[in-house]
Structure formats: structure tokens, C-alpha cells
N, C-alpha and C. Protein backbone atom coordinates (compact mmCIF):
# COMPACT_ATOMS: atom_id res chain seq x y z
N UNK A 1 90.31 77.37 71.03
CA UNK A 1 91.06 78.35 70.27
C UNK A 1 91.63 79.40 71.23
N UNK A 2 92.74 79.95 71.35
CA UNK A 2 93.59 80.52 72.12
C UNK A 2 92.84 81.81 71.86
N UNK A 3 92.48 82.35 72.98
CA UNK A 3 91.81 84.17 73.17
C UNK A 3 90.68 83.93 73.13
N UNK A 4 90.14 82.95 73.67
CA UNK A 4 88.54 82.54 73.40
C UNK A 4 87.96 82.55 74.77
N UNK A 5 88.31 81.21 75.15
CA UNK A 5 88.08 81.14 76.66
C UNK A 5 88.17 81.25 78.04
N UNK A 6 87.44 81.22 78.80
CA UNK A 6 87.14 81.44 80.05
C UNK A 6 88.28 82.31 80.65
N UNK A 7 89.56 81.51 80.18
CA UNK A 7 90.85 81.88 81.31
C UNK A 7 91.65 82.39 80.15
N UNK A 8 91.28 82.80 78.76
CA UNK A 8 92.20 83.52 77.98
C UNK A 8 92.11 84.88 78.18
N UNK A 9 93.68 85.84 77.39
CA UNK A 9 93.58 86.74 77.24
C UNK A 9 92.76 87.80 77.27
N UNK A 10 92.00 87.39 76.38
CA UNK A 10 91.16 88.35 76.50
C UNK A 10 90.14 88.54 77.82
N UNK A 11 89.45 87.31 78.25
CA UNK A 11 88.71 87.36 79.36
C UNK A 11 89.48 87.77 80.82
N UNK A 12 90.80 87.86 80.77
CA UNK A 12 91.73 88.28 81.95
C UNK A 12 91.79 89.62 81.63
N UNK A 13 91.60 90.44 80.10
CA UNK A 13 92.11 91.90 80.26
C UNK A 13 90.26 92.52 80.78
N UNK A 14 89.32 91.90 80.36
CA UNK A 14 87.86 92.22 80.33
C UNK A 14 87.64 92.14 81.81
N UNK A 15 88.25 91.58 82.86
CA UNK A 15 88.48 91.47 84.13
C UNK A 15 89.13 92.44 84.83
N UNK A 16 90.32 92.78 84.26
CA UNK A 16 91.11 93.60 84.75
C UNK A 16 90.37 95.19 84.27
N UNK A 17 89.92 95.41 82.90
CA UNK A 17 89.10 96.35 82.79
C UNK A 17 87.84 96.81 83.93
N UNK A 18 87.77 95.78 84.17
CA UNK A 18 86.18 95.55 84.96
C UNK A 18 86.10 95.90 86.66
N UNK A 19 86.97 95.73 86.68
CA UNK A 19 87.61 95.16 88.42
C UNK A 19 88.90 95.87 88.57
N UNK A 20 89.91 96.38 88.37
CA UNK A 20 91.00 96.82 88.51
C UNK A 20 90.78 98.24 90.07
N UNK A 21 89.93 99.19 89.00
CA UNK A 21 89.51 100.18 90.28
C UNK A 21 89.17 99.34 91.76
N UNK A 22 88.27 98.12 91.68
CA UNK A 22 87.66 97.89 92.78
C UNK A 22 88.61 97.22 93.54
N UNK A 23 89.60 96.74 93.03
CA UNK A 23 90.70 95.41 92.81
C UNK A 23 91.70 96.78 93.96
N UNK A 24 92.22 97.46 93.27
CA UNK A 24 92.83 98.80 93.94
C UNK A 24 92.02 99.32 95.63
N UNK A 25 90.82 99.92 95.31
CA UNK A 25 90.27 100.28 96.65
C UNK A 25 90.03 99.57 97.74
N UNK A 26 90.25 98.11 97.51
CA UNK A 26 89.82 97.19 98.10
C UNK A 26 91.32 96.81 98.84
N UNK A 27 92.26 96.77 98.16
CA UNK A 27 93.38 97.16 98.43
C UNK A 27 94.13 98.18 99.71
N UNK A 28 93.68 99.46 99.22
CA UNK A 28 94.03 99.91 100.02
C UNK A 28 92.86 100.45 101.50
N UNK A 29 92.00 99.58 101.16
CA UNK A 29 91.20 99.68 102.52
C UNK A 29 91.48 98.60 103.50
N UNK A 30 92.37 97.44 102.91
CA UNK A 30 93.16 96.63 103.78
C UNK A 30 94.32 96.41 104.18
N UNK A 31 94.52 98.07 104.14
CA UNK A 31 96.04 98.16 104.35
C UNK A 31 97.44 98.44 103.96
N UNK A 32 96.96 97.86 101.98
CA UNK A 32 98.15 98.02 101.62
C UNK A 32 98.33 99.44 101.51
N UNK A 33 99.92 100.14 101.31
CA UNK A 33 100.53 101.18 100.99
C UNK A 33 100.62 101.48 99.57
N UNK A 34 100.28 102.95 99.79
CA UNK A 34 100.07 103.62 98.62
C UNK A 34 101.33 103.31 97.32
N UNK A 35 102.36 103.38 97.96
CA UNK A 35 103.63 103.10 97.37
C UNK A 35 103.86 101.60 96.59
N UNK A 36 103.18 100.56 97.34
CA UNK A 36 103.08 98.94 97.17
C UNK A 36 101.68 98.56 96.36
N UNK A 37 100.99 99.46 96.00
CA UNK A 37 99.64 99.12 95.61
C UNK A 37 99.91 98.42 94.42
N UNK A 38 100.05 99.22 93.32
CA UNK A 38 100.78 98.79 91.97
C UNK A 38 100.70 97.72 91.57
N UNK A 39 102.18 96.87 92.56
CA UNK A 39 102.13 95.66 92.74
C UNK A 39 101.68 94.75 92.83
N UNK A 40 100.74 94.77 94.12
CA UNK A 40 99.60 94.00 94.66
C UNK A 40 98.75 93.82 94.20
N UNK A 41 98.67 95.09 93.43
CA UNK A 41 97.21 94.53 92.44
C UNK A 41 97.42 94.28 91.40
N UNK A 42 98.90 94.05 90.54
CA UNK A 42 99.76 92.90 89.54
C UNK A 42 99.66 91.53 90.25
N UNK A 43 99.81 91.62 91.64
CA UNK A 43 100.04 90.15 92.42
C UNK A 43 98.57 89.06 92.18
N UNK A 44 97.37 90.62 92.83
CA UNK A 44 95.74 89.90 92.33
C UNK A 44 96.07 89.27 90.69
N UNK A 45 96.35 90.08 90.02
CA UNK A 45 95.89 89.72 89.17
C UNK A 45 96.57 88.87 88.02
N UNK A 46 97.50 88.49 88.92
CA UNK A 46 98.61 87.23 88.66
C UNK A 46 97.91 85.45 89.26
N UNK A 47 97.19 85.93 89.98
CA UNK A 47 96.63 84.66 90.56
C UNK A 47 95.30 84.69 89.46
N UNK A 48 94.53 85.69 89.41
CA UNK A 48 93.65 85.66 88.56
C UNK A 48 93.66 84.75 87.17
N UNK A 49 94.82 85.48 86.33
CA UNK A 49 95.37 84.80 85.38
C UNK A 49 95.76 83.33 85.40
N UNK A 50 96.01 83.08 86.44
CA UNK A 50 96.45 81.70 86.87
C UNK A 50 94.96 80.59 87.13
N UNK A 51 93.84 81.42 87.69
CA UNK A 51 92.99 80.69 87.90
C UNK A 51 91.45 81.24 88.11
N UNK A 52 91.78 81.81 86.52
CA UNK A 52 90.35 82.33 86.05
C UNK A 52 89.35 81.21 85.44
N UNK A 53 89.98 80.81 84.92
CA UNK A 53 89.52 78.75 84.10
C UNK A 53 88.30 78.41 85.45
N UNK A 54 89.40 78.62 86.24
CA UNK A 54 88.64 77.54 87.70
C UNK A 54 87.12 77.97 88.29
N UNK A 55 87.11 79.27 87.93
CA UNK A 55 85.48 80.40 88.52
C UNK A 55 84.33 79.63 87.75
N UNK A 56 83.51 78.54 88.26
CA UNK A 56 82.63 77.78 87.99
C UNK A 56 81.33 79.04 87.64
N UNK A 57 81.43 80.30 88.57
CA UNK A 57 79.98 80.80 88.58
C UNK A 57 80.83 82.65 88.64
N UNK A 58 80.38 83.41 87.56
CA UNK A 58 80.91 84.46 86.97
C UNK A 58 80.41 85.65 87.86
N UNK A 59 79.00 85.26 88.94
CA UNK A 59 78.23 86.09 89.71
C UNK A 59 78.76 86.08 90.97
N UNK A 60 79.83 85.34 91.24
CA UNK A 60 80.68 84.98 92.34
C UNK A 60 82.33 86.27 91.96
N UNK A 61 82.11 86.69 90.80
CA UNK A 61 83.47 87.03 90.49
C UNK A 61 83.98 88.21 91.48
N UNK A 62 83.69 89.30 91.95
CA UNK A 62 83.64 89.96 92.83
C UNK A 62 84.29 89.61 94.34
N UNK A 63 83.23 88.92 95.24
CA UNK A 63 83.17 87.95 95.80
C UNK A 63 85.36 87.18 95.77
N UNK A 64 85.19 86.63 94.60
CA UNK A 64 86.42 85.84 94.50
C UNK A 64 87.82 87.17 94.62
N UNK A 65 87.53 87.87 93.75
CA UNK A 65 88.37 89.09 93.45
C UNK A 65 89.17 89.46 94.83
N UNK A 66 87.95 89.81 96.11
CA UNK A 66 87.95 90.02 97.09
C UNK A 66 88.54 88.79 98.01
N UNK A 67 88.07 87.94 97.82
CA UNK A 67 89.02 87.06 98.49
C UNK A 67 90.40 86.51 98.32
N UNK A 68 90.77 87.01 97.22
CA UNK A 68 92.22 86.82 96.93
C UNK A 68 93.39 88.20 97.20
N UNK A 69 92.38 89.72 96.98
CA UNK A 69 92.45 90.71 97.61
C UNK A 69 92.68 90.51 99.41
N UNK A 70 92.25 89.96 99.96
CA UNK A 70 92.77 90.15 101.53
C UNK A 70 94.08 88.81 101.32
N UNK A 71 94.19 88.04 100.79
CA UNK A 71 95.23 86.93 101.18
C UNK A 71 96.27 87.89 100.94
N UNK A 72 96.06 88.35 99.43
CA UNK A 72 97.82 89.59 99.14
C UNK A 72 97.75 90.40 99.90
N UNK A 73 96.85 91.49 100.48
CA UNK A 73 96.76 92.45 101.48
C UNK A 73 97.48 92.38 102.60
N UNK A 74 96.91 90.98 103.09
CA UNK A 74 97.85 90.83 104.44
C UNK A 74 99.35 90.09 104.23
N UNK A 75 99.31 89.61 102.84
CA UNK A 75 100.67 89.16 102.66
C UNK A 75 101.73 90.32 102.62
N UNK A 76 101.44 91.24 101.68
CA UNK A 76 102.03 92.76 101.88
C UNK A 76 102.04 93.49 103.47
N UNK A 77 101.83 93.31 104.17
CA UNK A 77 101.52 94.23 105.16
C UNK A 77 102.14 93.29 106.06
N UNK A 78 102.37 91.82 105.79
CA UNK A 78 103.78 91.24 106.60
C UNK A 78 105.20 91.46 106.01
N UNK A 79 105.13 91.71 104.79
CA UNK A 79 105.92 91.98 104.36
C UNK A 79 106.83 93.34 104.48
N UNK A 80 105.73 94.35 104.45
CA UNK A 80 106.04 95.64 104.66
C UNK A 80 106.25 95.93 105.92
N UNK A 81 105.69 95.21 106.95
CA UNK A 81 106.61 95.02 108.47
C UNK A 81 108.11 94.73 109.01
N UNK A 82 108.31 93.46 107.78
CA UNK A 82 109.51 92.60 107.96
C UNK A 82 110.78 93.98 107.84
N UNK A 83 110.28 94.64 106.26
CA UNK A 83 111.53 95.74 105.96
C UNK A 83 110.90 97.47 106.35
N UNK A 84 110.22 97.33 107.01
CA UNK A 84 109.74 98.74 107.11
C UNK A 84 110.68 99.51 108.25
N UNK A 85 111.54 98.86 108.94
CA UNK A 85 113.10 99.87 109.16
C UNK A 85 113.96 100.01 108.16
N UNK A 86 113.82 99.22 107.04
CA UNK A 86 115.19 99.80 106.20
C UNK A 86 114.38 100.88 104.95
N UNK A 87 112.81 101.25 105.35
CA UNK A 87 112.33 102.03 104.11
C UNK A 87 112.31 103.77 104.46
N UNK A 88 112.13 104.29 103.64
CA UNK A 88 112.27 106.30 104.40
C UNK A 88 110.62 106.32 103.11
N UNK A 89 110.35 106.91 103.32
CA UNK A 89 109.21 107.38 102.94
C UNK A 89 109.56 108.77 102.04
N UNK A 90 108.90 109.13 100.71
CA UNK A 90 109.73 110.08 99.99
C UNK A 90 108.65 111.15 99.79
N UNK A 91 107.99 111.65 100.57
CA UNK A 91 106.76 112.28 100.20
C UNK A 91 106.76 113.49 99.28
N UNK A 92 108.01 114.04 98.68
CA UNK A 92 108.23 114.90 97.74
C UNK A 92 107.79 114.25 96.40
N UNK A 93 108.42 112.98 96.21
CA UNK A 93 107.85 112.49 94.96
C UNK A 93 106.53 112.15 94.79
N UNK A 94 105.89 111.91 95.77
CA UNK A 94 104.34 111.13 96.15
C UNK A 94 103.87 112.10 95.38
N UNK A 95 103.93 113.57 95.94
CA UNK A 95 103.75 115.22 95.86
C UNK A 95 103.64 115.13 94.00
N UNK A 96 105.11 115.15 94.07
CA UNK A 96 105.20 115.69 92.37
C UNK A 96 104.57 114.41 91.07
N UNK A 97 104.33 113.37 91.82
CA UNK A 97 103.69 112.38 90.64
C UNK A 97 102.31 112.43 90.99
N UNK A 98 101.62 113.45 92.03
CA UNK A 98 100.22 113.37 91.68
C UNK A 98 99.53 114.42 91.11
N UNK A 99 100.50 115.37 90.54
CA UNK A 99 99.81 116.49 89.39
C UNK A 99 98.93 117.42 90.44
N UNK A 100 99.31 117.83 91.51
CA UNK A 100 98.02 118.39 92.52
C UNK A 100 98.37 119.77 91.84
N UNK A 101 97.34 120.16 91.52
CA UNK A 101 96.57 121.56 91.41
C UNK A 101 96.56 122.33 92.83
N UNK A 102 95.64 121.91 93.56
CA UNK A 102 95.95 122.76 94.71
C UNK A 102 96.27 121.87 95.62
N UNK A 103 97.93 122.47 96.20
CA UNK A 103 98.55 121.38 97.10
C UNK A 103 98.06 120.82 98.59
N UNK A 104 97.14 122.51 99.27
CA UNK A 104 96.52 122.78 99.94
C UNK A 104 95.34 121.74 100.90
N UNK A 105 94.52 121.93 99.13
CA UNK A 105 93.47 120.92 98.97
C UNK A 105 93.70 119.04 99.23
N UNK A 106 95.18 119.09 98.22
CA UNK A 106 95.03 117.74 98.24
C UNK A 106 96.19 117.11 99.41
N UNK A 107 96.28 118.04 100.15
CA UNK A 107 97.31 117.77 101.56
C UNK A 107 96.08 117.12 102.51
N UNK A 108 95.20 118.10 102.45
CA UNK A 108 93.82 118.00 103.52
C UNK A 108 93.08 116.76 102.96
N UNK A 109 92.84 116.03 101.87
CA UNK A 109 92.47 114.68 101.35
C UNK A 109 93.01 114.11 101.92
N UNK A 110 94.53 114.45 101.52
CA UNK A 110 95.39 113.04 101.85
C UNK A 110 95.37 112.66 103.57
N UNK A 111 95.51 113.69 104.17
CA UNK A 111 95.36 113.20 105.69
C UNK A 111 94.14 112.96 106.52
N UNK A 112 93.37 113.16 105.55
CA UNK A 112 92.03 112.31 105.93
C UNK A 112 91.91 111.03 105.96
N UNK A 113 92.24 110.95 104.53
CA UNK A 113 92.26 109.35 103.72
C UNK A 113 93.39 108.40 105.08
N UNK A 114 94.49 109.47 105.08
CA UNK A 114 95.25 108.62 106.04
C UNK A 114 95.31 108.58 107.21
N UNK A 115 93.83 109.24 107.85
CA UNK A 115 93.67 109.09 109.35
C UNK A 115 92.42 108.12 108.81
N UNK A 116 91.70 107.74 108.00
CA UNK A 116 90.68 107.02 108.19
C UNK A 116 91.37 105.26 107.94
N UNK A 117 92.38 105.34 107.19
CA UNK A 117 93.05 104.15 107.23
C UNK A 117 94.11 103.83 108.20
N UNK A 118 94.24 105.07 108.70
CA UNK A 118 94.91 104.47 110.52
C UNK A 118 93.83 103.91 111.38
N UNK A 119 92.75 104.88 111.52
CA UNK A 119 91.69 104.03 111.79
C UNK A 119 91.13 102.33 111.99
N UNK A 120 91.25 102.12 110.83
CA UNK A 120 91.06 100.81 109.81
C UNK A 120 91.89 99.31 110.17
N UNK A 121 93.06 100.33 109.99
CA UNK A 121 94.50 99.32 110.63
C UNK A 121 94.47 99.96 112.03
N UNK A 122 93.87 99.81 113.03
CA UNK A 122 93.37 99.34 114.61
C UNK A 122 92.78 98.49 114.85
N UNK A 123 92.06 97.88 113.82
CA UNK A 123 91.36 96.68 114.18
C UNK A 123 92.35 95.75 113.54
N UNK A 124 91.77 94.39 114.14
CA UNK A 124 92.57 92.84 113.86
C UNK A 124 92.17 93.07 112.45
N UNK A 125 92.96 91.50 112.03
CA UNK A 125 92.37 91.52 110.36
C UNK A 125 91.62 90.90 110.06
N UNK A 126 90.82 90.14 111.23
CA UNK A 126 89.35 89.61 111.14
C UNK A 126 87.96 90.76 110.73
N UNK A 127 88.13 91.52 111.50
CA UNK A 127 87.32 92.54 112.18
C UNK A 127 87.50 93.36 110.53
N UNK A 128 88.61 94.22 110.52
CA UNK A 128 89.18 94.97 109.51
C UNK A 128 87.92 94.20 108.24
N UNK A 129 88.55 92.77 107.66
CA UNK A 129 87.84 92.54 106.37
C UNK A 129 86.48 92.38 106.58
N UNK A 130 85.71 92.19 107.67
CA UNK A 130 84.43 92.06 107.42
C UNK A 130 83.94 93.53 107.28
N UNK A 131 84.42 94.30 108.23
CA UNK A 131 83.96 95.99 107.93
C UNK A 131 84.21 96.31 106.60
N UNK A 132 85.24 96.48 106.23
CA UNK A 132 85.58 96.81 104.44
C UNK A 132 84.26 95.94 103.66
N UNK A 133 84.48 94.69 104.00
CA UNK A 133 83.51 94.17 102.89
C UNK A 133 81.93 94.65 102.67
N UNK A 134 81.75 95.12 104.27
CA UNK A 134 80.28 95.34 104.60
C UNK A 134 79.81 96.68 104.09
N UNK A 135 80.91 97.25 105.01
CA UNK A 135 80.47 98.91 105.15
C UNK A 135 80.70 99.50 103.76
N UNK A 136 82.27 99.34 103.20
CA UNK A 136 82.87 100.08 101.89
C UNK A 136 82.86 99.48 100.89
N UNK A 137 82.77 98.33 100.87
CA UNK A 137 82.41 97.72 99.83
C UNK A 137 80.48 97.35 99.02
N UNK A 138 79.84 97.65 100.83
CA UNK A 138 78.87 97.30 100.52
C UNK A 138 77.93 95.78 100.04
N UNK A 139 78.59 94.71 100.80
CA UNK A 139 78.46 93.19 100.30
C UNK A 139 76.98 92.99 101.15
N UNK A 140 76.50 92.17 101.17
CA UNK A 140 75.42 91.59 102.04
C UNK A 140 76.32 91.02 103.11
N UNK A 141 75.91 90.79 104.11
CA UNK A 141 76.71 89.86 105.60
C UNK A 141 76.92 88.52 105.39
N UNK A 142 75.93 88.23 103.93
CA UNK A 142 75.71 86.24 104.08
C UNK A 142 77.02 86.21 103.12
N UNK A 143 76.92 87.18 102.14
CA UNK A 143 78.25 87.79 101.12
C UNK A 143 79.92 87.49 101.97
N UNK A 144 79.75 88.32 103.12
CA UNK A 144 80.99 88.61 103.89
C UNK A 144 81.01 87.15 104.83
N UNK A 145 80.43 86.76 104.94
CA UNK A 145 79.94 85.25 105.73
C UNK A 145 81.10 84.20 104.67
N UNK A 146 80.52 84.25 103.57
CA UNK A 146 81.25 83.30 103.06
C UNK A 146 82.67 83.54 102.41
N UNK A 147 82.73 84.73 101.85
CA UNK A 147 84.10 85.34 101.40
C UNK A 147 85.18 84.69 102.67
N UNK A 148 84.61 85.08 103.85
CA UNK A 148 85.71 85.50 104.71
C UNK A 148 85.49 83.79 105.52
N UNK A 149 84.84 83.03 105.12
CA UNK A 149 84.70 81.44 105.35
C UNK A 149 84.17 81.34 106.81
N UNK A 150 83.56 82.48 107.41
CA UNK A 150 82.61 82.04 108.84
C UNK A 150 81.57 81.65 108.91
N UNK A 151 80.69 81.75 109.89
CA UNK A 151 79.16 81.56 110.16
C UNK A 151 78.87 82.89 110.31
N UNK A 152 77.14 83.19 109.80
CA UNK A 152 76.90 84.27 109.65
C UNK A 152 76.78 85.07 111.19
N UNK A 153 76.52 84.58 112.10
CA UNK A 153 76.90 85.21 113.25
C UNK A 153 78.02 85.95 113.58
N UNK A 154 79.16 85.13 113.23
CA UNK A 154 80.52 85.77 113.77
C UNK A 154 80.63 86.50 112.83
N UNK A 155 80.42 86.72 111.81
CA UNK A 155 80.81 87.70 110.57
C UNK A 155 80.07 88.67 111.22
N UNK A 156 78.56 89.22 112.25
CA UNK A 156 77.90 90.03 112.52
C UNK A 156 78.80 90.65 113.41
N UNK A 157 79.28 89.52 114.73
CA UNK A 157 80.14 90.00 115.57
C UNK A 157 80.73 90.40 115.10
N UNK A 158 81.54 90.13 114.61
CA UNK A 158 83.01 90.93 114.28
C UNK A 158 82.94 92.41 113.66
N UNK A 159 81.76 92.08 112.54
CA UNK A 159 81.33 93.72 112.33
C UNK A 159 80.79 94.52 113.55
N UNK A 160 79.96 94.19 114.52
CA UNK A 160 80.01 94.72 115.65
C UNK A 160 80.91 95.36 116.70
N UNK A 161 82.06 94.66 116.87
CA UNK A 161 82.77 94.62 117.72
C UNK A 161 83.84 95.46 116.06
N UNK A 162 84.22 95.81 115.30
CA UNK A 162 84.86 96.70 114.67
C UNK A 162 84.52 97.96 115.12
N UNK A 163 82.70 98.25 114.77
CA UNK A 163 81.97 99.43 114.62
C UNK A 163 82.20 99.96 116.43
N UNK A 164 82.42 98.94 117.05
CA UNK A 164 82.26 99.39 118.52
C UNK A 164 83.89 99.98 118.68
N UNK A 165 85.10 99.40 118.25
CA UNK A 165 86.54 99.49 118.33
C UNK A 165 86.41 101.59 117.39
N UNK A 166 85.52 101.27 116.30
CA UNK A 166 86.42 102.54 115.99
C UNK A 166 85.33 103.67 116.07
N UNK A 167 84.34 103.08 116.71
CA UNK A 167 83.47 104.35 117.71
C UNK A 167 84.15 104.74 118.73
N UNK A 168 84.86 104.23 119.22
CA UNK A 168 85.59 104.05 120.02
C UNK A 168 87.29 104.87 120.34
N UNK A 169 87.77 104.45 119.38
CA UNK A 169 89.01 105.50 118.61
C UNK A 169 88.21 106.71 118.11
N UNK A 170 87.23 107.11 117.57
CA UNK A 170 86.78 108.39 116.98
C UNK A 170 86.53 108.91 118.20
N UNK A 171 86.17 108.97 119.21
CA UNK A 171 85.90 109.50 120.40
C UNK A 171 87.17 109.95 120.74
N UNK A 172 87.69 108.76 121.34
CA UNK A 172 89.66 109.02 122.14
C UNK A 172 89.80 110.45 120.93
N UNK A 173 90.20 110.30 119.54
CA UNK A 173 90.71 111.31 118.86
C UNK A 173 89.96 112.77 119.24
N UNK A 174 88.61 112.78 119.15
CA UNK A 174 87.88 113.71 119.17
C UNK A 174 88.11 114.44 120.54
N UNK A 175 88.63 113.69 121.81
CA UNK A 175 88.68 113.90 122.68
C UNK A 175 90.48 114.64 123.20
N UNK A 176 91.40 113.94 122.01
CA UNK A 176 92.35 114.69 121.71
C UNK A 176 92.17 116.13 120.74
N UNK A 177 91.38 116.04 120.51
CA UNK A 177 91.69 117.27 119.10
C UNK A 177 92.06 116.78 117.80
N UNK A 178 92.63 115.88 117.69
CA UNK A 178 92.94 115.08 116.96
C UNK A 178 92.22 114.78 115.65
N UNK A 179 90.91 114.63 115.63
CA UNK A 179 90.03 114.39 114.70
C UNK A 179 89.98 115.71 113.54
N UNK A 180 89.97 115.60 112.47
CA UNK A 180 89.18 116.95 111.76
C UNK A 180 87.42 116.52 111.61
């Protein structure tokens, strides 16, 4: 019966209810732009819809969310390379569609948020998704092991060799002034 199962309506909006926030942060901790998010996470959740039927095990859903989250991530972020000379950046509107109360306040957020995701985007995009998954997302390593289709070793390395890359940059900055 149509709105019943697995991959109906309803179980795609109970998804998107469920997951949308995480679907978003996850998002933009890999990169995508604030401006392109929207999208991308219409794009997740266009594949979702397409192949929610297929999720044999519902305790995996996360997990899956996330792995379809870095394929669009980095699909956007080639994308947003290809035309990112013909784009201007409009930060007046950014300004006036986020209702800031104190502009002050949410100037000093925002360039946090966007020195910690310059940060972020310094590492490869090996390195990058196992940190997100580990650190900000909080997954287990055997979690990030399989999401990201390695052996649990190299999934360690790579979180290693991230944590070492942007110990690394936090210093250089700190050493500029640079850091708040």
C-alpha cells in the first residue's frame, strides 16, 4: 500500500525529520558552502528517496546518511572549484537573511566557524572524512573503518596524521597572530 513502506513517503519525510540537522552539519564539516548547502542536502536526500527500499539494516542508517554525505560533499566542492571565478560572494545578504541580533556577536561566530573550516579544508579528503566522522561526529573508528571502506588501521592513520596536520596549522596560525 503506497505510504506504508520502507522507501515510502512517509518513511523518507520521518528520515528527513530525523537526520536533516545531522545531514546539514555533516555537510558543512566537509566542505560544502554555506550558500550550496540547501541543495546538497536536497541532493542527500534525493538519493535517499531513491534508495531507502535498499537499507537492509535501519541501525546502519546514520552510517549510510554519512556515506552518501561525503560522495555529494566532494561532488560540490568540484564543482564549486570548476565555477568559483565566475562567483562574487554577497555577504550583505548572508548578513540580512540571518536575523542577527547582535551583528558584533555573530561576525565573531562566523569567523570562527570559518577559520575552523579553513582548517578542515587543509587536509586531503581522506584525512578530512575520517576526522569529521571521528572527532565531530563522534563514530567509533571500526564505524569510520567501514563508512569510509578501509582497514581499521589506515582509518587510525589517517586520523593521526589529520590531528598531526592541524596541530600543526594551529601552531603556524598561533605563531602568526592569526588564531583567536
Amino acid at each position: 500500500m503506497p505510504g506504508e513502506g520502507v522507501g515510502s513517503a512517509k518513511a523518507l519525510a520521518e528520515v528527513f525529520d530525523a537526520h536533516a540537522a545531522y545531514v546539514g552539519r555533516s555537510l558543512r564539516c566537509l566542505g560544502v558552502r554555506e550558500h550550496e548547502l540547501g541543495d546538497v542536502i536536497q541532493e542527500v536526500f534525493l538519493v535517499v528517496h531513491g534508495r531507502l527500499a535498499e537499507l537492509s539494516d535501519a541501525s546502519r542508517l546514520r552510517a549510510w546518511l554519512y556515506a552518501i554525505c561525503v560522495k555529494k560533499a566532494l561532488s560540490a566542492r568540484r564543482d564549486a572549484a570548476r565555477r568559483a571565478s565566475r562567483e562574487v560572494k554577497d555577504e550583505s545578504r548572508v548578513a540580512a537573511a540571518s536575523g542577527v541580533s547582535d551583528p558584533l556577536e555573530e561576525l565573531e561566530k562566523t569567523q570562527k566557524l570559518a577559520q575552523a573550516l579553513a582548517i578542515l579544508g587543509e587536509l586531503d579528503d581522506d584525512k578530512r572524512v575520517v576526522f569529521v566522522l571521528h572527532e565531530v561526529e563522534q563514530l567509533a573508528m571500526s564505524e569510520v573503518a567501514e563508512i569510509v571502506g578501509c582497514p581499521l588501521q589506515t582509518a587510525y592513520s589517517r586520523l593521526y596524521a589529520a590531528k598531526k596536520e592541524i596541530a600543526a596549522t594551529l601552531r603556524r596560525l598561533r605563531a602568526r597572530g592569526t588564531l583567536e
